[in-house]
Protein backbone atom coordinates (compact mmCIF):
# COMPACT_ATOMS: atom_id res chain seq x y z
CA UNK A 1 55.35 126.26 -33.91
CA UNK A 2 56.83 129.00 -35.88
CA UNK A 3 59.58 128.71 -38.53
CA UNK A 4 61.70 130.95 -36.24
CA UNK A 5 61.43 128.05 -33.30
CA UNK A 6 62.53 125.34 -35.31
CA UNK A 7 65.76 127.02 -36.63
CA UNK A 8 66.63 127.88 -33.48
CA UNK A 9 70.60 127.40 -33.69
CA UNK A 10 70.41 127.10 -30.00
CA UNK A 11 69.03 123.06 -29.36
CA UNK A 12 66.29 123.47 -26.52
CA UNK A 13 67.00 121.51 -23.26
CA UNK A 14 66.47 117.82 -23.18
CA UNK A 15 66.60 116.95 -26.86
CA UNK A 16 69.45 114.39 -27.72
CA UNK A 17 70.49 114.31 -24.04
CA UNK A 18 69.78 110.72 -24.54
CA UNK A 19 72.35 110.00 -28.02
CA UNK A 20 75.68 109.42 -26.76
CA UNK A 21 77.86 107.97 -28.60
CA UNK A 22 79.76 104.40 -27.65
CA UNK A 23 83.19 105.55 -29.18
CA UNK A 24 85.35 108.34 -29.57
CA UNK A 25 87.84 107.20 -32.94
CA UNK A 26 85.51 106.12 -35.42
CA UNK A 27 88.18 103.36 -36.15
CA UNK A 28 90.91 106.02 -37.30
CA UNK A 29 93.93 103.71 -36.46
CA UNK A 30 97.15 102.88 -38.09
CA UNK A 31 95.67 99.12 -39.05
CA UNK A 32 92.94 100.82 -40.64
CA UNK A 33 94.21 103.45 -42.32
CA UNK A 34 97.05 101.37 -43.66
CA UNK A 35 94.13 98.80 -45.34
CA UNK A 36 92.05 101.49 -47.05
CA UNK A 37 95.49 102.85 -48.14
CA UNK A 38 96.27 99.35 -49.72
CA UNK A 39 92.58 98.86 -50.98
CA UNK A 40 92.82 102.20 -52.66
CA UNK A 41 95.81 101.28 -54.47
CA UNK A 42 94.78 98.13 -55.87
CA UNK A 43 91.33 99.72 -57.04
CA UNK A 44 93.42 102.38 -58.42
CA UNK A 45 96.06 99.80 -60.38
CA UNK A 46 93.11 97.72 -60.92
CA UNK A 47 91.06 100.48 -62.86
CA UNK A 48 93.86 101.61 -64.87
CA UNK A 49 94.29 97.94 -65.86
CA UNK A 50 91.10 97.49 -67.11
CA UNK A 51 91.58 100.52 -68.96
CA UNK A 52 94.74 99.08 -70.51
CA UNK A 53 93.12 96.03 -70.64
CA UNK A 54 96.82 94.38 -68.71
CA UNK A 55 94.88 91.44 -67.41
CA UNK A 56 97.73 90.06 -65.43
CA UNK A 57 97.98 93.66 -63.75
CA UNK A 58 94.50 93.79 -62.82
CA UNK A 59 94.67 90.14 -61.15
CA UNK A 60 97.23 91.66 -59.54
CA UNK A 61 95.65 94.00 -58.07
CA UNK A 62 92.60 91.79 -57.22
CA UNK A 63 95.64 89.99 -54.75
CA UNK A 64 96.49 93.39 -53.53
CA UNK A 65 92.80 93.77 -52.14
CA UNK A 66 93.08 90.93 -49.99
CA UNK A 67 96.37 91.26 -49.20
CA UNK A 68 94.97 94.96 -47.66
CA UNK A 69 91.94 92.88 -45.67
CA UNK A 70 94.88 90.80 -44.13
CA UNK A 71 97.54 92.94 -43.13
CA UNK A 72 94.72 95.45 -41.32
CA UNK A 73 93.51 92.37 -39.27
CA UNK A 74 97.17 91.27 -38.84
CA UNK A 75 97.89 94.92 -37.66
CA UNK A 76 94.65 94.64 -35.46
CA UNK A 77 95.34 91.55 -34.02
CA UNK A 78 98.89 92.58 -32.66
CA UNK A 79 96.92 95.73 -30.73
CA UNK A 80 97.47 98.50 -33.74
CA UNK A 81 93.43 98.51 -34.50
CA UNK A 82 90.08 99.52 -32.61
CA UNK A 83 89.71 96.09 -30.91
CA UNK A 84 93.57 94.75 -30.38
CA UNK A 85 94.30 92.76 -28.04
CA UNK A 86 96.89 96.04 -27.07
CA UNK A 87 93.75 98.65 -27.23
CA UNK A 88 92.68 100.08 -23.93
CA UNK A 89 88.97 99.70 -23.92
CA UNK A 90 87.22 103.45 -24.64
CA UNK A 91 86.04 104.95 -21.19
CA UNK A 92 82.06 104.93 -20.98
CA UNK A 93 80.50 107.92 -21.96
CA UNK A 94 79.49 109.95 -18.50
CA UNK A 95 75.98 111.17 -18.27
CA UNK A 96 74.71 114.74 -19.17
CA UNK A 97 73.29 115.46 -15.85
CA UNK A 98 76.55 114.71 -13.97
């Protein structure tokens, strides 16, 4: 096989006909975004308090990390995440030959 054949920007027939993927967000929902948000916050506050070495501010901030864990499964659980108990299940992928 030549160089030229295996950059080929075109993908040859049959190869990856067979990866197809089981989900179409990738978990970009408001319960998750709003925990990372939180989690990013107290990481944030938590690293400048260890900087300023404000121990009560960086315990803080420690609460603020599980606080984010609990309001993303809250939000989940009330149908605002991937797996709610509100989220339509995603529609099967279809295969490539149909």
């Amino acid at each position: 096989m030549s160089s030229s054949e295996s950059m080929s920007p075109v993908p040859s027939p049959g190869l990856g006909d067979d990866i197809v993927p089981d989900h179409d967000s990738h978990g970009s929902t408001p319960a998750a975004w709003t925990a990372v948000v939180i989690v990013t916050l107290a990481f944030t506050l938590g690293t400048l308090a260890i900087i300023l070495g404000n121990w009560p501010l960086f315990w803080i901030s420690v609460g603020l990390v599980v606080l984010g864990a609990i309001v993303g499964k809250v939000m989940q659980a009330v149908g605002l995440g991937k797996h709610g108990k509100a989220a339509k299940p995603a529609k099967p992928a279809k295969p490539a030959n149909q």
